[in-house]
Protein backbone atom coordinates (compact mmCIF):
# COMPACT_ATOMS: atom_id res chain seq x y z
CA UNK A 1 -21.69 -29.54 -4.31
CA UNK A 2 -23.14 -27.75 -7.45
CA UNK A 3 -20.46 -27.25 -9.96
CA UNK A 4 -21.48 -23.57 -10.56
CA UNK A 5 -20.88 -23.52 -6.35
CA UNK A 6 -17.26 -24.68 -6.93
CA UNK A 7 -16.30 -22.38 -9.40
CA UNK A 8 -17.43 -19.19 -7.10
CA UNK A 9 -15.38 -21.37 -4.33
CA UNK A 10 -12.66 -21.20 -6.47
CA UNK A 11 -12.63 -17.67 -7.51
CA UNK A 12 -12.78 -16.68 -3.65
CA UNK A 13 -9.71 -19.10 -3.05
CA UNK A 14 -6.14 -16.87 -2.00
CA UNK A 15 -4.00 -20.27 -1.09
CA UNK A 16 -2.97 -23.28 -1.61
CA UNK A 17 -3.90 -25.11 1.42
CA UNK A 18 -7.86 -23.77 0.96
CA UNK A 19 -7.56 -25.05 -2.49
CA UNK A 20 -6.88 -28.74 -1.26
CA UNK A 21 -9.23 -28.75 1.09
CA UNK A 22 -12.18 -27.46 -1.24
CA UNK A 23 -10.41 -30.65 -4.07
CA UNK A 24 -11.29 -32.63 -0.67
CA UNK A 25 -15.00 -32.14 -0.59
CA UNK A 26 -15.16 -33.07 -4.27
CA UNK A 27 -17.55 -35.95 -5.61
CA UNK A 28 -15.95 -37.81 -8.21
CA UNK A 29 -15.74 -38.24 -10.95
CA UNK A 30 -14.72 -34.94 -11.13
CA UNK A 31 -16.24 -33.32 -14.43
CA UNK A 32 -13.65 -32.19 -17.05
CA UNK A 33 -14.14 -28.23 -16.80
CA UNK A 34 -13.27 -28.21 -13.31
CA UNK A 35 -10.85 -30.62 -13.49
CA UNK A 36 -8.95 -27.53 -15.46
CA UNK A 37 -10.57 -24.89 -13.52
CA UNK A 38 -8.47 -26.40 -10.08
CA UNK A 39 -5.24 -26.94 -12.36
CA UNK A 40 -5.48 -23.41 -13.37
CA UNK A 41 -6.27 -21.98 -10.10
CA UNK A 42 -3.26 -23.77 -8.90
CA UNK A 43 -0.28 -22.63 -11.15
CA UNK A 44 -1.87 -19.55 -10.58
CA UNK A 45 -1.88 -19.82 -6.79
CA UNK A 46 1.89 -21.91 -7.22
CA UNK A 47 3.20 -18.69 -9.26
CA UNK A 48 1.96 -15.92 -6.12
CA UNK A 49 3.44 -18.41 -3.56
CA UNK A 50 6.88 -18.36 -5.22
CA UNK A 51 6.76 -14.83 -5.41
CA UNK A 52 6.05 -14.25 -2.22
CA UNK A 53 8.73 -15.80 -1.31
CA UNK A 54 11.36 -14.47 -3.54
CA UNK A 55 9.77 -11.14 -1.81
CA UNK A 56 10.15 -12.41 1.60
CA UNK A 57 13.93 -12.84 1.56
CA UNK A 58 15.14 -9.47 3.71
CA UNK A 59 12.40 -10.27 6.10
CA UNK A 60 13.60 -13.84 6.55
CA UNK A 61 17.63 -12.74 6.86
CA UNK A 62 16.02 -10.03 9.79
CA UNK A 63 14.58 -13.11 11.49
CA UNK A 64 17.63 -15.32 11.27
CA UNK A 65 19.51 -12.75 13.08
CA UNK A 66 16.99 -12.63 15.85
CA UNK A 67 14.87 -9.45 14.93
CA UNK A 68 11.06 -11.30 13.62
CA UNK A 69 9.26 -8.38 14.15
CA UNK A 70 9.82 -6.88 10.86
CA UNK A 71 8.09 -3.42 9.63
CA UNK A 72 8.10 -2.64 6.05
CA UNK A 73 7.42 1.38 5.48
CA UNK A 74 6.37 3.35 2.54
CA UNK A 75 4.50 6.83 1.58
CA UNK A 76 2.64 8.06 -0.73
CA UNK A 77 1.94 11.51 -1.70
CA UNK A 78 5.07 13.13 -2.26
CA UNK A 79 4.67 14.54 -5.81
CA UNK A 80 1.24 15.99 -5.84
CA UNK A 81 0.50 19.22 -5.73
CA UNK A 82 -1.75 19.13 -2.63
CA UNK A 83 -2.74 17.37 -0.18
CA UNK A 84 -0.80 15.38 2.79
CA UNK A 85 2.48 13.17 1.99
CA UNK A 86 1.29 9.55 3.86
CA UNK A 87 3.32 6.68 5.56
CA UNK A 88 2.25 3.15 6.51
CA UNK A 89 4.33 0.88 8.72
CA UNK A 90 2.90 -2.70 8.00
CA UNK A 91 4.42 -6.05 10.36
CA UNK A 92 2.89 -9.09 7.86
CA UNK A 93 2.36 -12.53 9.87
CA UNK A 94 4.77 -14.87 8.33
CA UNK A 95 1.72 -17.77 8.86
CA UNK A 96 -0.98 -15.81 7.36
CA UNK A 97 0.72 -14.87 3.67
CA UNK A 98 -0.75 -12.64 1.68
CA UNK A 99 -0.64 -12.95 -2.12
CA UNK A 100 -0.36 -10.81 -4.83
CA UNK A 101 1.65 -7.58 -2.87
CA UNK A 102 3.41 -5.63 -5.14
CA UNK A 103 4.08 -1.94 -5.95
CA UNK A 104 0.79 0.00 -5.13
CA UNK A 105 1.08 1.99 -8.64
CA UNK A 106 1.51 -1.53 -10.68
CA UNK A 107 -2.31 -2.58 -9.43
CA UNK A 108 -5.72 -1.38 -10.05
CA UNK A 109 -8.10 0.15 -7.39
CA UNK A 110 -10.22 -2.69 -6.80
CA UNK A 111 -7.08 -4.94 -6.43
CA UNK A 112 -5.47 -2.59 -3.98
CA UNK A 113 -8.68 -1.79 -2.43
CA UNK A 114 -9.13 -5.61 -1.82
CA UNK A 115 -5.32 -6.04 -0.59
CA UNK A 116 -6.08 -3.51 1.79
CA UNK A 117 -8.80 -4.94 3.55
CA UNK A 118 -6.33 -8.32 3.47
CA UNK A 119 -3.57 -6.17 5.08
CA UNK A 120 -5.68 -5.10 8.01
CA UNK A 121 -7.02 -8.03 8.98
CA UNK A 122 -3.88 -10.05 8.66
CA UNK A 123 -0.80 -7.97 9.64
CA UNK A 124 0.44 -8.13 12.94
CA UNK A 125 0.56 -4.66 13.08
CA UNK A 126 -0.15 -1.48 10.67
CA UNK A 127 0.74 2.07 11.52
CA UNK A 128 -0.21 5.08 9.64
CA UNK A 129 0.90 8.78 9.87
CA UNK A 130 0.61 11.90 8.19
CA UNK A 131 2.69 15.23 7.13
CA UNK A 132 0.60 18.55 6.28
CA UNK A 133 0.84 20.63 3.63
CA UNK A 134 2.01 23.07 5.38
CA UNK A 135 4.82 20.40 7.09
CA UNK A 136 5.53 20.02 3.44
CA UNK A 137 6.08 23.72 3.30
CA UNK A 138 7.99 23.77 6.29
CA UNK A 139 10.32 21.23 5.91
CA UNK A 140 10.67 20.53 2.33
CA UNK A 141 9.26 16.86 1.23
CA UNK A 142 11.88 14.45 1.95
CA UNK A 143 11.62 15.30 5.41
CA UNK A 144 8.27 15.67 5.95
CA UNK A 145 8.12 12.36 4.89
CA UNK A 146 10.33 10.98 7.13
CA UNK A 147 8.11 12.63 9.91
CA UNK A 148 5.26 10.92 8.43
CA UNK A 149 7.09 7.68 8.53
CA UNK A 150 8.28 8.15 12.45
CA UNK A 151 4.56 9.50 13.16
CA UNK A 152 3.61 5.48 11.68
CA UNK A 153 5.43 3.60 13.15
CA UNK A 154 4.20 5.95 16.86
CA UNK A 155 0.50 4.91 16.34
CA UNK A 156 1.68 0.78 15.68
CA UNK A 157 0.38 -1.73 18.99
CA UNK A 158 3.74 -4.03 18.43
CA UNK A 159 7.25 -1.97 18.09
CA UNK A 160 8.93 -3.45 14.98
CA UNK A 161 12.64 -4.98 15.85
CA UNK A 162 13.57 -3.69 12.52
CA UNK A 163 12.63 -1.95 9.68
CA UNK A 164 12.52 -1.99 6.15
CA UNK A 165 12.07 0.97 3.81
CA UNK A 166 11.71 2.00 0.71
CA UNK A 167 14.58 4.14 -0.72
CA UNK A 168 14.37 6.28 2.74
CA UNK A 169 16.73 6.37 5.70
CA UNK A 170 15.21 7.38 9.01
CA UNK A 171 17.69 9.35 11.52
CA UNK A 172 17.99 8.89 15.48
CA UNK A 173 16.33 4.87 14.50
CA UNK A 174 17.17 3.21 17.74
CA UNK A 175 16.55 -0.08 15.77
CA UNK A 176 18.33 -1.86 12.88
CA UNK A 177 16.99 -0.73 9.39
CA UNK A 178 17.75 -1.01 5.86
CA UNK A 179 17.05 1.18 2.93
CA UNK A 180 16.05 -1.04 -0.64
CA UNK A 181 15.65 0.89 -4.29
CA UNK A 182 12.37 -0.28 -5.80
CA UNK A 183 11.39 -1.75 -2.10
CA UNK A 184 7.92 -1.81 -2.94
CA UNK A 185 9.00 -4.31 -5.57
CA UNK A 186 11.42 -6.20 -4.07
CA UNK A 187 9.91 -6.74 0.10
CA UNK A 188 6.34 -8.00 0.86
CA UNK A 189 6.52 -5.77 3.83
CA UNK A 190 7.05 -2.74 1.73
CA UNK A 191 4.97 -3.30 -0.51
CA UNK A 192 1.91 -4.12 2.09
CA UNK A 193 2.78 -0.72 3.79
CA UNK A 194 2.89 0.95 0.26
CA UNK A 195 -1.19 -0.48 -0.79
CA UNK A 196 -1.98 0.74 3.28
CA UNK A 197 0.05 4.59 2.89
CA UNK A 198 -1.44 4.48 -1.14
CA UNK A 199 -5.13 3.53 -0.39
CA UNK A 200 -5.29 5.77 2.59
CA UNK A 201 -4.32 8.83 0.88
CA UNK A 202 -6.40 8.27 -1.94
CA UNK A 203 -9.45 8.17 0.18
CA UNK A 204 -8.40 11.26 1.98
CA UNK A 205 -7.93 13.33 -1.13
CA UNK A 206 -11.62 11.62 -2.18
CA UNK A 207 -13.00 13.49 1.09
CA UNK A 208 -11.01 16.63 0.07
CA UNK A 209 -13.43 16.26 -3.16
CA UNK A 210 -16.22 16.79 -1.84
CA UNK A 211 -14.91 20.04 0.04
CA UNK A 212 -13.57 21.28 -2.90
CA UNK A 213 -15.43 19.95 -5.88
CA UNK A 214 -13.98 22.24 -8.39
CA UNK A 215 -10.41 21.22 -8.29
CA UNK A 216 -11.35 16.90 -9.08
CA UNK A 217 -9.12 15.83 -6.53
CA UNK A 218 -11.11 12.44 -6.35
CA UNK A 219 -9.80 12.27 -9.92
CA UNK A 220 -6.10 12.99 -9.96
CA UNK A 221 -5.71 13.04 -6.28
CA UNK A 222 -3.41 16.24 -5.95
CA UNK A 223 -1.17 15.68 -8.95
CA UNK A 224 -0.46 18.08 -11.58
CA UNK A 225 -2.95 17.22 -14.03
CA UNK A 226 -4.03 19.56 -16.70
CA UNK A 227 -7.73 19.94 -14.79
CA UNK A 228 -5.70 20.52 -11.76
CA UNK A 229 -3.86 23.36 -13.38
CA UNK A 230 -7.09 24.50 -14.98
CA UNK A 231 -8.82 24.63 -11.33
CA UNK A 232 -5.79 26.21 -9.90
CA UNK A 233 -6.02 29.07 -12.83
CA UNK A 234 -9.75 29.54 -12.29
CA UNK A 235 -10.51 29.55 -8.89
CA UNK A 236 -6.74 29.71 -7.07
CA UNK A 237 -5.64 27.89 -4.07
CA UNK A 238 -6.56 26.00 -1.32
CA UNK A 239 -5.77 25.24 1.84
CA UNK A 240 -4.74 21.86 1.05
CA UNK A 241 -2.22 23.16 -1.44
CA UNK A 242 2.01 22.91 -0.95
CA UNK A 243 2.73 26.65 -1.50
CA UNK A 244 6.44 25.28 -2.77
CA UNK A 245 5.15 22.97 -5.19
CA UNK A 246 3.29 26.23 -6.95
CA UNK A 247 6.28 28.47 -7.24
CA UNK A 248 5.39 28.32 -10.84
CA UNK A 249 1.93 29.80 -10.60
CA UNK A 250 2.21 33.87 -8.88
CA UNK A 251 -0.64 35.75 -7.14
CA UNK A 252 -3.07 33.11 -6.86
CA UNK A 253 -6.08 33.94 -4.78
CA UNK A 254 -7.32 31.51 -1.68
CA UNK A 255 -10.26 29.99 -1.57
């Protein structure tokens, strides 16, 4: 095997296990460069693998007590301006880890893009659900998000034994669930359902884009930017706005 073949081997590489193997179908004498190219690679590897692990501890106390079927849930959307507030339920396979989960806002596009794809085709099971603006409206946020959580874990193919979330309690839960501060950070559950909820908003508010080009949405996604105040002084608002997130702005024409 070409050394220039190894090293785009190695970039591809997410574990430990499909490191050793590719080490396996080495020739040797292994040449210097990739002799440090594997070691790197490794700690690298060695460092997600202990995270995950420290991440992995509420799910493995759920499983002790009999409940493996563990669903972490998080949103995203509740501070914009417009658009939908988002949940993800997300059951991760305990044999298929996935490195590198964290907090959706701490990683890039690309990287949570990437994770996404991961998430899908790993998970045991991933939910999604949505609350409208006009739920938003309705309701008030914190509730509407809670709807969009419930509405997630409704469209999931396995029903979660218990459930993990993310600073949010969910009422009339018929299963045993626990709230964490900073969950994202702190469950690999939560923080798989918070890339899923995070990159599934962000491409809905990229469709809303090209329906309402003036406003940038692909750009700040809803949020109170100054270009999204701008649009919102020049043209007014749309459909896809939360009327009580604008109380500041009066007489604003639709679109």
């Amino acid at each position: 095997m070409k050394t220039t073949e190894v090293i785009e081997k190695l970039k591809a590489i997410g574990t430990l296990e499909a490191l050793e193997h590719l080490e396996a179908q080495l020739a040797t004498p292994v040449p210097k460069t990739l002799l440090e190219k594997f070691a790197s690679k490794r700690r690298k590897l060695e460092k997600a693998a202990d995270k995950f692990k420290q991440m992995s501890v509420f799910e493995a106390q759920f499983t002790k007590e009999g409940m493996p079927l563990v669903a972490g849930i998080d949103e995203a959307g509740r501070g914009p301006l417009a658009g939908p507030v988002v949940a993800a339920a997300v059951i991760l396979d305990p044999e298929a880890p996935i490195y590198g989960l964290d907090d959706s806002k701490k990683l890039s596009e690309k990287v949570r893009e990437m994770l996404y794809e991961e998430i899908v085709e790993k998970a045991l099971s991933v939910g999604i659900g949505y609350a409208t603006c006009a739920e938003i409206d309705e309701l008030n946020i914190l509730k509407a998000t809670k709807l969009a959580a419930k509405r997630a874990l409704e469209t999931m193919e396995i029903s979660p034994e218990a459930l993990l979330l993310d600073a949010l309690e969910l009422e009339n839960c018929t299963v045993s669930q626990l709230s964490l501060i900073k969950g994202d950070q702190r469950s690999v559950s939560i923080a798989a359902a918070s890339i899923i909820a995070k990159v599934t908003r962000d491409r809905y508010m990229k469709r809303l884009a090209v329906q309402y080009p003036e406003y940038g949405f692909d750009a700040h996604k809803g949020y109170g930017t100054e270009r999204h105040y701008e649009a919102l002084r020049s043209y007014g608002k749309t459909p896809e706005h939360r009327e009580t997130f604008l109380k500041s702005f009066h007489d604003l024409p639709e679109v």
